[in-house]
N, C-alpha and C. Protein backbone atom coordinates (compact mmCIF):
# COMPACT_ATOMS: atom_id res chain seq x y z
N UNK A 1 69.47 81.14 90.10
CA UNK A 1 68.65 80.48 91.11
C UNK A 1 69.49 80.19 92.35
N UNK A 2 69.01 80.46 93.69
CA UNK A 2 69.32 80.35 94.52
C UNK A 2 69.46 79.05 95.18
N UNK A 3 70.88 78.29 95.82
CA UNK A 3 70.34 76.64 96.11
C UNK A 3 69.74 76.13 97.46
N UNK A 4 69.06 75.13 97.81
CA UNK A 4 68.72 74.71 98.72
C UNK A 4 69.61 73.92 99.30
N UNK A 5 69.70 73.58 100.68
CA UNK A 5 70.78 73.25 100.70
C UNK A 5 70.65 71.22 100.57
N UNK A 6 69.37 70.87 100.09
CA UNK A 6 69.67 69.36 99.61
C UNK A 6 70.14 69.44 97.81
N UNK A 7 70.03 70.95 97.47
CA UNK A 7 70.95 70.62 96.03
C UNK A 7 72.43 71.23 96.42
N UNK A 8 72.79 71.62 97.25
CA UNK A 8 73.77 71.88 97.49
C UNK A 8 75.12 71.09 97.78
N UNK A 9 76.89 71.74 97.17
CA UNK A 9 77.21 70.08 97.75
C UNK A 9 77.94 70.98 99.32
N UNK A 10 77.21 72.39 99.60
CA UNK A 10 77.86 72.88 100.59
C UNK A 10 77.94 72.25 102.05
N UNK A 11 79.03 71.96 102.44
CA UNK A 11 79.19 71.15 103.85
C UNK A 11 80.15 71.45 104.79
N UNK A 12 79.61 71.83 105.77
CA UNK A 12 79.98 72.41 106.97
C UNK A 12 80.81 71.25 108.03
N UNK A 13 82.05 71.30 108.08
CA UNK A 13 82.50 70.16 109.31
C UNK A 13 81.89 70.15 110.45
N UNK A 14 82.12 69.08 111.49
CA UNK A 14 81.33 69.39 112.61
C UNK A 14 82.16 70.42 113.43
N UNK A 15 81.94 70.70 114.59
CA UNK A 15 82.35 71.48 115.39
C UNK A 15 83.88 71.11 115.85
N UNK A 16 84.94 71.14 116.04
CA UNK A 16 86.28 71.02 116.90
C UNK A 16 85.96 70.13 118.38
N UNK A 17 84.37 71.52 118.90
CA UNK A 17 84.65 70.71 120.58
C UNK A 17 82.85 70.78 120.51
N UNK A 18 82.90 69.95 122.14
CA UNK A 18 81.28 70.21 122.06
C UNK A 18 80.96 71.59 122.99
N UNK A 19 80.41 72.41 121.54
CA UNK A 19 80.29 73.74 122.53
C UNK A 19 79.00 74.14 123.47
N UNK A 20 78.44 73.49 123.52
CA UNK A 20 77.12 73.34 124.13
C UNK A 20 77.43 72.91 125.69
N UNK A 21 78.50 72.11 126.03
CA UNK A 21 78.91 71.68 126.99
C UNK A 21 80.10 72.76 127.30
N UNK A 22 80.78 73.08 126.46
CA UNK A 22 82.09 74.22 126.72
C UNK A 22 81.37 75.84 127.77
N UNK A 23 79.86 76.10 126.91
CA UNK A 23 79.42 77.11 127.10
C UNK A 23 78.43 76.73 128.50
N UNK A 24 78.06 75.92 128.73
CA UNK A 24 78.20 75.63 130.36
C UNK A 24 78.66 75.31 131.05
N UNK A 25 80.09 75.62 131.16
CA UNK A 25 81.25 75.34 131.94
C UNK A 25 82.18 76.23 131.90
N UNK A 26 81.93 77.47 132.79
CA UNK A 26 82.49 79.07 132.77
C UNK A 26 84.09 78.67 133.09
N UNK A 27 84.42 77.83 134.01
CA UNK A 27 86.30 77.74 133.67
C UNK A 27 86.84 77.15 132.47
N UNK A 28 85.73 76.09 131.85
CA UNK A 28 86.66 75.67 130.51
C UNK A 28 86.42 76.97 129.68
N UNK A 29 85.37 77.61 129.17
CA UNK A 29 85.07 78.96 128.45
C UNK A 29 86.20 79.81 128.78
N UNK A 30 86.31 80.08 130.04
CA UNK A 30 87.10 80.99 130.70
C UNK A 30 88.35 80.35 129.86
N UNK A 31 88.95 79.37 130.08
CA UNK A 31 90.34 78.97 129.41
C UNK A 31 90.65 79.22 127.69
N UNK A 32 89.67 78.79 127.45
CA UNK A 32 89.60 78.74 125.90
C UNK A 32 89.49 80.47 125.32
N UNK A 33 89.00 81.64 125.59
CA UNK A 33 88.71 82.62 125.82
C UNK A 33 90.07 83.61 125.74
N UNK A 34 90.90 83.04 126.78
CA UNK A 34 92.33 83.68 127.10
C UNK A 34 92.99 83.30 125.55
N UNK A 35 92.59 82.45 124.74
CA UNK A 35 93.20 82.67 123.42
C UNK A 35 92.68 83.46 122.36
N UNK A 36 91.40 83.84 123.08
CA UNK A 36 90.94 84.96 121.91
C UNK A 36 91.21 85.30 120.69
N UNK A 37 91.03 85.40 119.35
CA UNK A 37 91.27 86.52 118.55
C UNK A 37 90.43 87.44 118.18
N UNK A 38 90.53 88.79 118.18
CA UNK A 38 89.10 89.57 117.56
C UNK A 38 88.50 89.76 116.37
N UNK A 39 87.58 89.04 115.36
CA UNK A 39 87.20 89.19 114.34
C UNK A 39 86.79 90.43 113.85
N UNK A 40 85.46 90.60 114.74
CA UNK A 40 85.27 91.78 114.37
C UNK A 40 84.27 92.26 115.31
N UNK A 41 83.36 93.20 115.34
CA UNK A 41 82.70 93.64 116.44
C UNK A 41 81.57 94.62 115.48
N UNK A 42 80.49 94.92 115.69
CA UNK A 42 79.58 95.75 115.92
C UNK A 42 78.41 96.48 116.75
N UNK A 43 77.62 97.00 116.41
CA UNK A 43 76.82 97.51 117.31
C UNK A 43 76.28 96.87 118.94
N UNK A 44 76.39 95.68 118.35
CA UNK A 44 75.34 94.74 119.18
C UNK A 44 76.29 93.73 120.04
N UNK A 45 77.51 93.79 119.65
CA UNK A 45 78.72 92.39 120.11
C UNK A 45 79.70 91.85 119.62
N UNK A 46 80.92 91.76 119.86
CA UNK A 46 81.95 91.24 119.60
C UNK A 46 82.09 89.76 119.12
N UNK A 47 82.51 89.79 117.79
CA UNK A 47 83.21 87.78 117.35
C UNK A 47 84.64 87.82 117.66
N UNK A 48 84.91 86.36 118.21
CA UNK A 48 86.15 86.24 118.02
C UNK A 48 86.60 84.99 117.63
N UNK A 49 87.75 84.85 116.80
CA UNK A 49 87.60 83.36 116.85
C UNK A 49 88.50 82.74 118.29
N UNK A 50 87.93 81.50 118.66
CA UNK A 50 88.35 80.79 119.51
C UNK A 50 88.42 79.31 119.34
N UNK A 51 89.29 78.40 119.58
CA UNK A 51 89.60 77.14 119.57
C UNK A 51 88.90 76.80 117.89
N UNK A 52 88.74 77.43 116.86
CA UNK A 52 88.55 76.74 116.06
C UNK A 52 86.86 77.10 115.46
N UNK A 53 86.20 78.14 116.38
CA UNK A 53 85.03 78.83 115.80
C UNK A 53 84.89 80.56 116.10
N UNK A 54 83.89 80.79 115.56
CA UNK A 54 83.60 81.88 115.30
C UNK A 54 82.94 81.83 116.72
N UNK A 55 82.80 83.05 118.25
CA UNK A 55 81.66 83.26 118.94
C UNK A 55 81.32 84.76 119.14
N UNK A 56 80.25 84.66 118.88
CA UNK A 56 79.84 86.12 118.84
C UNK A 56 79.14 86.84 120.29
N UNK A 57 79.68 87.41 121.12
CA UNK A 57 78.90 87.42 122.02
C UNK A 57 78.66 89.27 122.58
N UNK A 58 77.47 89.05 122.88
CA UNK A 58 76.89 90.40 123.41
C UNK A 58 75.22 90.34 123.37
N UNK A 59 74.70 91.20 122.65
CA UNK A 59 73.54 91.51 122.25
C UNK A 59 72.68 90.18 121.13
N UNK A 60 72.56 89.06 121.60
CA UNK A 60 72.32 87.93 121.07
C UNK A 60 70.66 87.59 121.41
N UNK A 61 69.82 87.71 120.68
CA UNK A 61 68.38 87.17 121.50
C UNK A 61 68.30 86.03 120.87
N UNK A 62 67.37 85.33 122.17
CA UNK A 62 67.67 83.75 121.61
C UNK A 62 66.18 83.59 120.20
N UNK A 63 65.95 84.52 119.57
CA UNK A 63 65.70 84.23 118.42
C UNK A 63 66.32 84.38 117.23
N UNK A 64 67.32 84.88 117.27
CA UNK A 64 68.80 85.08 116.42
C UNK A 64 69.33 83.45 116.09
N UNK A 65 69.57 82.55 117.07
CA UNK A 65 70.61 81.46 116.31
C UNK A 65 69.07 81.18 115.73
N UNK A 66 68.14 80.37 116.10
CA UNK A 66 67.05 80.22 115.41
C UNK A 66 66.77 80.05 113.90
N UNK A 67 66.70 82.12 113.57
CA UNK A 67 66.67 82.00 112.41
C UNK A 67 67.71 81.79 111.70
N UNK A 68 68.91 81.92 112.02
CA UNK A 68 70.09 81.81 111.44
C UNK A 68 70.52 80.32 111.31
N UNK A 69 69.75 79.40 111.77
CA UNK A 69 69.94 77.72 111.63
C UNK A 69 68.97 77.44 110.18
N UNK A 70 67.26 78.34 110.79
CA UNK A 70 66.32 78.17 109.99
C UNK A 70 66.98 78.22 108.33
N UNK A 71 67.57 79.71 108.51
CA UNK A 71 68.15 79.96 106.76
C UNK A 71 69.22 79.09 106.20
N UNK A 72 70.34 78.58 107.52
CA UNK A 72 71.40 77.61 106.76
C UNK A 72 70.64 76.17 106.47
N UNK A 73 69.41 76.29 106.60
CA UNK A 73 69.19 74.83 106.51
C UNK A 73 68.11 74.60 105.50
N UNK A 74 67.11 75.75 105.56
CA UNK A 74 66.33 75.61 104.59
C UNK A 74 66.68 76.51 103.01
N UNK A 75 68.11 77.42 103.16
CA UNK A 75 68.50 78.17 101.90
C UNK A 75 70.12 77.90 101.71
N UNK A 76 70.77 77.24 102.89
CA UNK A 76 72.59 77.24 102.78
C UNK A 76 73.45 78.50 102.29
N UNK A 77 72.10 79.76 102.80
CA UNK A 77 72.73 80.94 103.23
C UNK A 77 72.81 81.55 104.26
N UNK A 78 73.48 80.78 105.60
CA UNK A 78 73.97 80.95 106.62
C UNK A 78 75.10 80.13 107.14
N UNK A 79 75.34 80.36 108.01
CA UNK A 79 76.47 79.59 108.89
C UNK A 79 75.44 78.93 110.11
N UNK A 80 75.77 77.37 110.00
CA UNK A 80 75.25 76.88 111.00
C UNK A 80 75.51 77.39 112.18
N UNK A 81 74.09 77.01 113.11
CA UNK A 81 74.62 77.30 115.18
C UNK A 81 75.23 76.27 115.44
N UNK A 82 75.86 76.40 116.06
CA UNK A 82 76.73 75.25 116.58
C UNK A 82 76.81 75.23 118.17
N UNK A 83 76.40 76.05 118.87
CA UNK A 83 75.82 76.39 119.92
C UNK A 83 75.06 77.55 120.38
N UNK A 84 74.57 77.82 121.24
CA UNK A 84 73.97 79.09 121.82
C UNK A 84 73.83 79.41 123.33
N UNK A 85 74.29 79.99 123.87
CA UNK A 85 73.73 80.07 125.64
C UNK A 85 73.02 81.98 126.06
N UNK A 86 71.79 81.86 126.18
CA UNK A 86 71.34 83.25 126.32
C UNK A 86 72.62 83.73 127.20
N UNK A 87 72.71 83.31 128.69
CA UNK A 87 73.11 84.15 129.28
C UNK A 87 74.78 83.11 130.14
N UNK A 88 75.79 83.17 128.98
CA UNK A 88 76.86 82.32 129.22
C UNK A 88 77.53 83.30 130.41
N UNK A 89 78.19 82.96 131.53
CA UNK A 89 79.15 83.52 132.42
C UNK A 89 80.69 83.57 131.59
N UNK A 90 81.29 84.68 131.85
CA UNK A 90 82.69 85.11 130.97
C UNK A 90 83.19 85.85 132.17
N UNK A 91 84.45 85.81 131.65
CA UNK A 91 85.37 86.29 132.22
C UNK A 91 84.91 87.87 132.45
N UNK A 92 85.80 88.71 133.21
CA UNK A 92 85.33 90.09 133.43
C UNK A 92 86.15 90.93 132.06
N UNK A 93 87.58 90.87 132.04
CA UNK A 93 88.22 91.15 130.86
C UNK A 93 86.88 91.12 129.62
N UNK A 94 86.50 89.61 129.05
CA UNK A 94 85.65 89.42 127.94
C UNK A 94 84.37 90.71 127.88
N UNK A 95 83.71 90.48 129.24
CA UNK A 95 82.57 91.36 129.11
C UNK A 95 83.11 92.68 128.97
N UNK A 96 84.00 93.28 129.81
CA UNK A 96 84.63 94.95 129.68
C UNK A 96 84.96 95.12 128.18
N UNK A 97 85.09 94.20 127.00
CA UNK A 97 85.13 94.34 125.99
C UNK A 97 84.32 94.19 124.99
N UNK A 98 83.49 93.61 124.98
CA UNK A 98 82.02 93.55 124.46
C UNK A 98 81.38 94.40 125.12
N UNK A 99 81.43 95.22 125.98
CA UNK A 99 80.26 96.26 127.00
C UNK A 99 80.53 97.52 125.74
N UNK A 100 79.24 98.14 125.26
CA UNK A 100 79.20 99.03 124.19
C UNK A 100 79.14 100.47 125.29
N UNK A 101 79.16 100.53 126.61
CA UNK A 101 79.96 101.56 126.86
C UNK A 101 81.44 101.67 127.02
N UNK A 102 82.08 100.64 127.39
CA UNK A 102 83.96 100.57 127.55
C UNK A 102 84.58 99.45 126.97
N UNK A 103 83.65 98.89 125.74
CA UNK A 103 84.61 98.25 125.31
C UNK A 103 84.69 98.79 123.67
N UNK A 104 84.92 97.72 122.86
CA UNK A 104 85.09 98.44 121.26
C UNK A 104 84.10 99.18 121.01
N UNK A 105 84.21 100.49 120.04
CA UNK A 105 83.02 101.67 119.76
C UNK A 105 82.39 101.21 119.29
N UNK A 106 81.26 101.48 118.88
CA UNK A 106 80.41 102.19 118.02
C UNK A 106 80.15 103.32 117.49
N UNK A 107 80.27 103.37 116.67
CA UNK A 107 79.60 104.77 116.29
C UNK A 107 78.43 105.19 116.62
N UNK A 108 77.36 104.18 117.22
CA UNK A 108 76.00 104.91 117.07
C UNK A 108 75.47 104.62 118.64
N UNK A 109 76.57 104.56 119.17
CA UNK A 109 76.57 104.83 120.70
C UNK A 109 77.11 106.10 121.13
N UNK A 110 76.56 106.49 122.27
CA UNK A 110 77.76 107.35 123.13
C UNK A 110 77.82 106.43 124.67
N UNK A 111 78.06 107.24 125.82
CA UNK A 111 78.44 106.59 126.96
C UNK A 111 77.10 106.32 127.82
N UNK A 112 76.23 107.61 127.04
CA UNK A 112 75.35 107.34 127.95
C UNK A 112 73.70 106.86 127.61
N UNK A 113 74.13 106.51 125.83
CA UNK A 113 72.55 106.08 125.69
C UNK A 113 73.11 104.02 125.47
N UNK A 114 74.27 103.67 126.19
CA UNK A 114 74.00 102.43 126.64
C UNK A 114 74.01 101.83 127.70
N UNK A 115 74.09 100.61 128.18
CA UNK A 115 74.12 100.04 129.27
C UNK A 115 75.04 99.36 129.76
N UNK A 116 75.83 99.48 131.10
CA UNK A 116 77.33 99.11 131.29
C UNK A 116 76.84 97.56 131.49
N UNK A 117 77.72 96.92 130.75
CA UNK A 117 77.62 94.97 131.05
C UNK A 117 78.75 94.02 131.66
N UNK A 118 79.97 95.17 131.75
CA UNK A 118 80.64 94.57 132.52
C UNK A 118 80.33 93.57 133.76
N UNK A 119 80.95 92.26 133.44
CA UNK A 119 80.89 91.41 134.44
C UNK A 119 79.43 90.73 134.26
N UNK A 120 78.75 91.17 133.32
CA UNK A 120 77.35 90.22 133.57
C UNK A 120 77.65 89.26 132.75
N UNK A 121 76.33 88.07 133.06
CA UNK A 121 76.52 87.17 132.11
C UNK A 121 75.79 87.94 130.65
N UNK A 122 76.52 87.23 129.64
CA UNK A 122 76.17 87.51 128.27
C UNK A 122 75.32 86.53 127.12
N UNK A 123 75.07 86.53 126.34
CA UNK A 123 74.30 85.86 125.02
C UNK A 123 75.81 85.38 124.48
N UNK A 124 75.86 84.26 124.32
CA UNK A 124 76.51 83.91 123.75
C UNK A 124 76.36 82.85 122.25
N UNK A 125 77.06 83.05 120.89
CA UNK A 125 76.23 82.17 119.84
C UNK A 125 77.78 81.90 119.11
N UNK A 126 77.88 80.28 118.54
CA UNK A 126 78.75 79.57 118.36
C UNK A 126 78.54 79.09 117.09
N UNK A 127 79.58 79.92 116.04
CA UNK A 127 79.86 79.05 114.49
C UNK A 127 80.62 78.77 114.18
N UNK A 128 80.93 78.33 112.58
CA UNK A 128 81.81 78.18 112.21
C UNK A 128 82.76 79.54 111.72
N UNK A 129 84.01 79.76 111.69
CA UNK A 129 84.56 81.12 110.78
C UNK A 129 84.35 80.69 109.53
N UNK A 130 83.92 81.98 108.86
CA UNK A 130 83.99 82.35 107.89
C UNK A 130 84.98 83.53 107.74
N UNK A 131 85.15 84.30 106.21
CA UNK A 131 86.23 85.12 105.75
C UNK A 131 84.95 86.49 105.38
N UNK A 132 85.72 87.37 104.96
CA UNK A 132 85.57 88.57 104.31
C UNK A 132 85.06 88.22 103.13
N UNK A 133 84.02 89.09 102.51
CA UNK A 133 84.03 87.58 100.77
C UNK A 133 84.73 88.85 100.49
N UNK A 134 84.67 88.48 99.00
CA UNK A 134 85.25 89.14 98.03
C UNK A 134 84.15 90.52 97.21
N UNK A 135 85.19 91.66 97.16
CA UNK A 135 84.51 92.44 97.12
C UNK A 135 83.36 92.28 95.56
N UNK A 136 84.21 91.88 94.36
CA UNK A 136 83.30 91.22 93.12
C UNK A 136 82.03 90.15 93.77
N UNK A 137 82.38 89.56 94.65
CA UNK A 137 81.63 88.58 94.89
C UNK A 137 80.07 89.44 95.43
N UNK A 138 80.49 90.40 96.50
CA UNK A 138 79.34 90.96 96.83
C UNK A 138 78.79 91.69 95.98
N UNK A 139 79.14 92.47 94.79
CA UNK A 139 78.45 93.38 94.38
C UNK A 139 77.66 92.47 93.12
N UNK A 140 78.47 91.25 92.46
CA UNK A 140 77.42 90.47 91.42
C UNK A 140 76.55 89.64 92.28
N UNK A 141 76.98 89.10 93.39
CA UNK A 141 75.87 87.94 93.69
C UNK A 141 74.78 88.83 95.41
N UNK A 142 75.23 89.93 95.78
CA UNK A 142 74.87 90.39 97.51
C UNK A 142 73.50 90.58 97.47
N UNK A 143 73.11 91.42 96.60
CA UNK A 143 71.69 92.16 96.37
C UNK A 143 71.06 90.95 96.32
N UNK A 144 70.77 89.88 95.39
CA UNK A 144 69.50 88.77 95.25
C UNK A 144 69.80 87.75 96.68
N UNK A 145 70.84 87.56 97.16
CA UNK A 145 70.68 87.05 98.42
C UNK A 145 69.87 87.76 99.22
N UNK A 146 70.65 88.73 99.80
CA UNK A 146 69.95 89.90 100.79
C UNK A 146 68.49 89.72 100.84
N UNK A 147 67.98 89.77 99.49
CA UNK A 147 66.71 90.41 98.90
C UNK A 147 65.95 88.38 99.44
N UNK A 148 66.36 87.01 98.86
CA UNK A 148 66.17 86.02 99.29
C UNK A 148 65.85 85.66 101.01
N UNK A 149 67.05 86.39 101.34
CA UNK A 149 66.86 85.90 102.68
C UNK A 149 66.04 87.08 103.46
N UNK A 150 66.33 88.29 103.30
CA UNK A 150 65.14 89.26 103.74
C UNK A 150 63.67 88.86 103.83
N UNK A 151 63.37 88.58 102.76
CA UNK A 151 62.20 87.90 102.60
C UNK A 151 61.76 86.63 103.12
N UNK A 152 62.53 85.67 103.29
CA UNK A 152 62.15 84.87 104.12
C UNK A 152 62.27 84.45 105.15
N UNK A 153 62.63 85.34 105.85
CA UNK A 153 62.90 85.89 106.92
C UNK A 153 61.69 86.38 107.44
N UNK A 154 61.29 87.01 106.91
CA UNK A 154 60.24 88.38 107.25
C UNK A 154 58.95 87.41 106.88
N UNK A 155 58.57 86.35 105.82
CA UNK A 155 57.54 85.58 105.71
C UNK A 155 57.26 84.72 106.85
N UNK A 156 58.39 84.33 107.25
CA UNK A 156 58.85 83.03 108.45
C UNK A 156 58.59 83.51 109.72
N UNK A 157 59.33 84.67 110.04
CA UNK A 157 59.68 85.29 111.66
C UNK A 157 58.78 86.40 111.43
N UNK A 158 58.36 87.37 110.86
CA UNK A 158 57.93 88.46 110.99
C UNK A 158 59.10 89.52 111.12
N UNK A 159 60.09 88.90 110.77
CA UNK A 159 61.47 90.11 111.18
C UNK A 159 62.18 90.20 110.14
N UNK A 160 62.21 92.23 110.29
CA UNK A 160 62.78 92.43 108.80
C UNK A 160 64.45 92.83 109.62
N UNK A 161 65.27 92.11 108.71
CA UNK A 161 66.88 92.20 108.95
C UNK A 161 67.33 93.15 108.62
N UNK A 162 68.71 93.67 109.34
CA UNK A 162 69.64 94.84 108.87
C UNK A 162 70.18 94.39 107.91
N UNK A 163 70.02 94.48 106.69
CA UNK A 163 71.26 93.71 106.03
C UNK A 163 71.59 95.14 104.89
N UNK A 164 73.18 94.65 104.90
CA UNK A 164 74.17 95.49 103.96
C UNK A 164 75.17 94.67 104.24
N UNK A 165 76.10 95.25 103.43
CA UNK A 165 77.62 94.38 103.51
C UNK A 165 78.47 93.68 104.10
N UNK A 166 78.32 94.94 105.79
CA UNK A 166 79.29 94.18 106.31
C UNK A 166 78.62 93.05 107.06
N UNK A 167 77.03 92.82 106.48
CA UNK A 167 76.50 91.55 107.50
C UNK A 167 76.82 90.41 105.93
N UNK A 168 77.87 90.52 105.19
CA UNK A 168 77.93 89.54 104.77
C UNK A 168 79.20 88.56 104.85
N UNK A 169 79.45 87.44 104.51
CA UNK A 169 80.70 86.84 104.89
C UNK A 169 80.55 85.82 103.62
N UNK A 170 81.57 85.21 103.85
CA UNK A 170 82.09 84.12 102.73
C UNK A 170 82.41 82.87 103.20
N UNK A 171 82.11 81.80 102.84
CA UNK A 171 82.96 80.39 103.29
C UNK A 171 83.38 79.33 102.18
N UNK A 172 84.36 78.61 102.13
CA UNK A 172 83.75 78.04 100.46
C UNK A 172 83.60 78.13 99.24
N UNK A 173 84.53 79.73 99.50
CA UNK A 173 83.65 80.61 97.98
C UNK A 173 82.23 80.57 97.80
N UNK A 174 81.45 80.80 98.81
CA UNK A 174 79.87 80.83 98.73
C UNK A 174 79.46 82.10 100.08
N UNK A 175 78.73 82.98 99.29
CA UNK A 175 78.29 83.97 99.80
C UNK A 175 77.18 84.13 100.82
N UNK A 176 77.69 84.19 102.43
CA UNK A 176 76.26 84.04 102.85
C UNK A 176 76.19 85.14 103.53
N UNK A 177 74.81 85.22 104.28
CA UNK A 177 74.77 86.68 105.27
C UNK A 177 74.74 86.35 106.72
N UNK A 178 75.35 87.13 107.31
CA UNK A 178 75.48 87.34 108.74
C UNK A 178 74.53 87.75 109.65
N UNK A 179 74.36 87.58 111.01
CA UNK A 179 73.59 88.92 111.65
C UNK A 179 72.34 88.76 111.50
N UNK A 180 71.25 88.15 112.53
CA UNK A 180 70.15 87.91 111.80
C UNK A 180 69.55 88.01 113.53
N UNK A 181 69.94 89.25 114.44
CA UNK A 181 69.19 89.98 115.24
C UNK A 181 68.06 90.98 114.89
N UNK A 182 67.32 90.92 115.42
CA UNK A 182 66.23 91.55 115.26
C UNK A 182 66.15 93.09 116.31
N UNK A 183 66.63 94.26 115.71
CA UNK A 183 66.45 95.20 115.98
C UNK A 183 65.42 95.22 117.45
N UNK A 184 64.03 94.92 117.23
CA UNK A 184 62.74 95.14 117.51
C UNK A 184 62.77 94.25 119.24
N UNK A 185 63.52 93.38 118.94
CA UNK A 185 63.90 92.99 120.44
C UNK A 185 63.58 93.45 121.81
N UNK A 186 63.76 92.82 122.89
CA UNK A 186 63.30 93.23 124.19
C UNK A 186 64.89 93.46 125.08
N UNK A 187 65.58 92.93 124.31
CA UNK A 187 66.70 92.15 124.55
C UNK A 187 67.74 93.86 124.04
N UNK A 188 67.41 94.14 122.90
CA UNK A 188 68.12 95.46 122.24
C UNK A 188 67.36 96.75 123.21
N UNK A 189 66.28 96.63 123.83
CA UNK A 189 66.05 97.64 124.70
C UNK A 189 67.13 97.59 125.68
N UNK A 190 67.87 96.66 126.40
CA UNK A 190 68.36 96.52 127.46
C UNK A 190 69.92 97.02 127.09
N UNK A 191 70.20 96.88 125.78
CA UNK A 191 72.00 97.31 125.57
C UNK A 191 71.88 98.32 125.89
């Protein structure tokens, strides 16, 4: 059985800073930023950790943190938002690297079926880090999550998720899923 998160004793610290205020304030962002690390990146946008969270920024529609609050709160299989700004101002460096024509690949891009974003403002969405889980971990417990949160997902929003592996992560030793953009977007026309 899957837990809710009032049977749960899973608990998330609060945030380091207030990022809600960080992410409207393009020179403190800008500062904090220059410490970068790169987590990881896919189709849609680059994570990195910074000052102490996870931010994922690129291809973010503001119905993404949404459901991804909705599921950590009503299943404690997500990572809380801890902030969100559709369209945060970044540095030019940041965007030339999140831009899915010149910055990290994709595979399921080329140069010219995306859109250059250098220098624009971006979607920006603010968590906690999480780890890599463990590869045992995904293959006994991944499938009935997936299959949990797919579904209520899709009952709730009307949106069916990409999910496979690498949208999963770990915190806690507790398995949650990542990534909870919606393909179908107005927002994914524009990358």
């Amino acid at each position: 059985m899957i837990a809710t998160l009032s049977e749960s004793t899973f608990s998330i610290p609060a945030p380091p800073l207030d990022w809600n205020v960080v992410l409207n304030d393009p020179r403190a962002l800008a500062g904090l930023l220059r410490k970068r690390k790169l987590l990881g990146y896919g189709a849609f946008g680059v994570v990195y950790e910074v000052a102490g969270a996870a931010i994922k920024i690129g291809c973010v529609d503001e119905n993404e943190p949404i459901i991804q609050q909705w599921v950590y709160e009503t299943h404690s299989l997500a990572l809380p938002v801890w902030a969100y700004k559709l369209e945060a101002i970044l540095p030019r460096v940041v965007t030339r690297e999140v831009c899915p024509r010149h910055g990290y690949p994709s595979e399921l891009w080329t140069p010219t079926s995306v859109n250059c974003h250098c220098g624009e403002a971006l979607a920006t969405l603010v968590m906690p880090i999480a780890e890599t889980p463990d590869m045992l971990m995904l293959i006994d417990d991944g499938e009935p999550i997936f299959q949990t949160v797919y579904n209520a997902v899709y009952n709730k929003f009307d949106v069916s998720l990409d999910l496979h592996s690498r949208n999963m992560i770990s915190l806690q030793g507790r398995l949650l899923v990542c990534d909870f953009g919606d393909v179908n977007s107005k927002l994914v026309e524009l990358w």
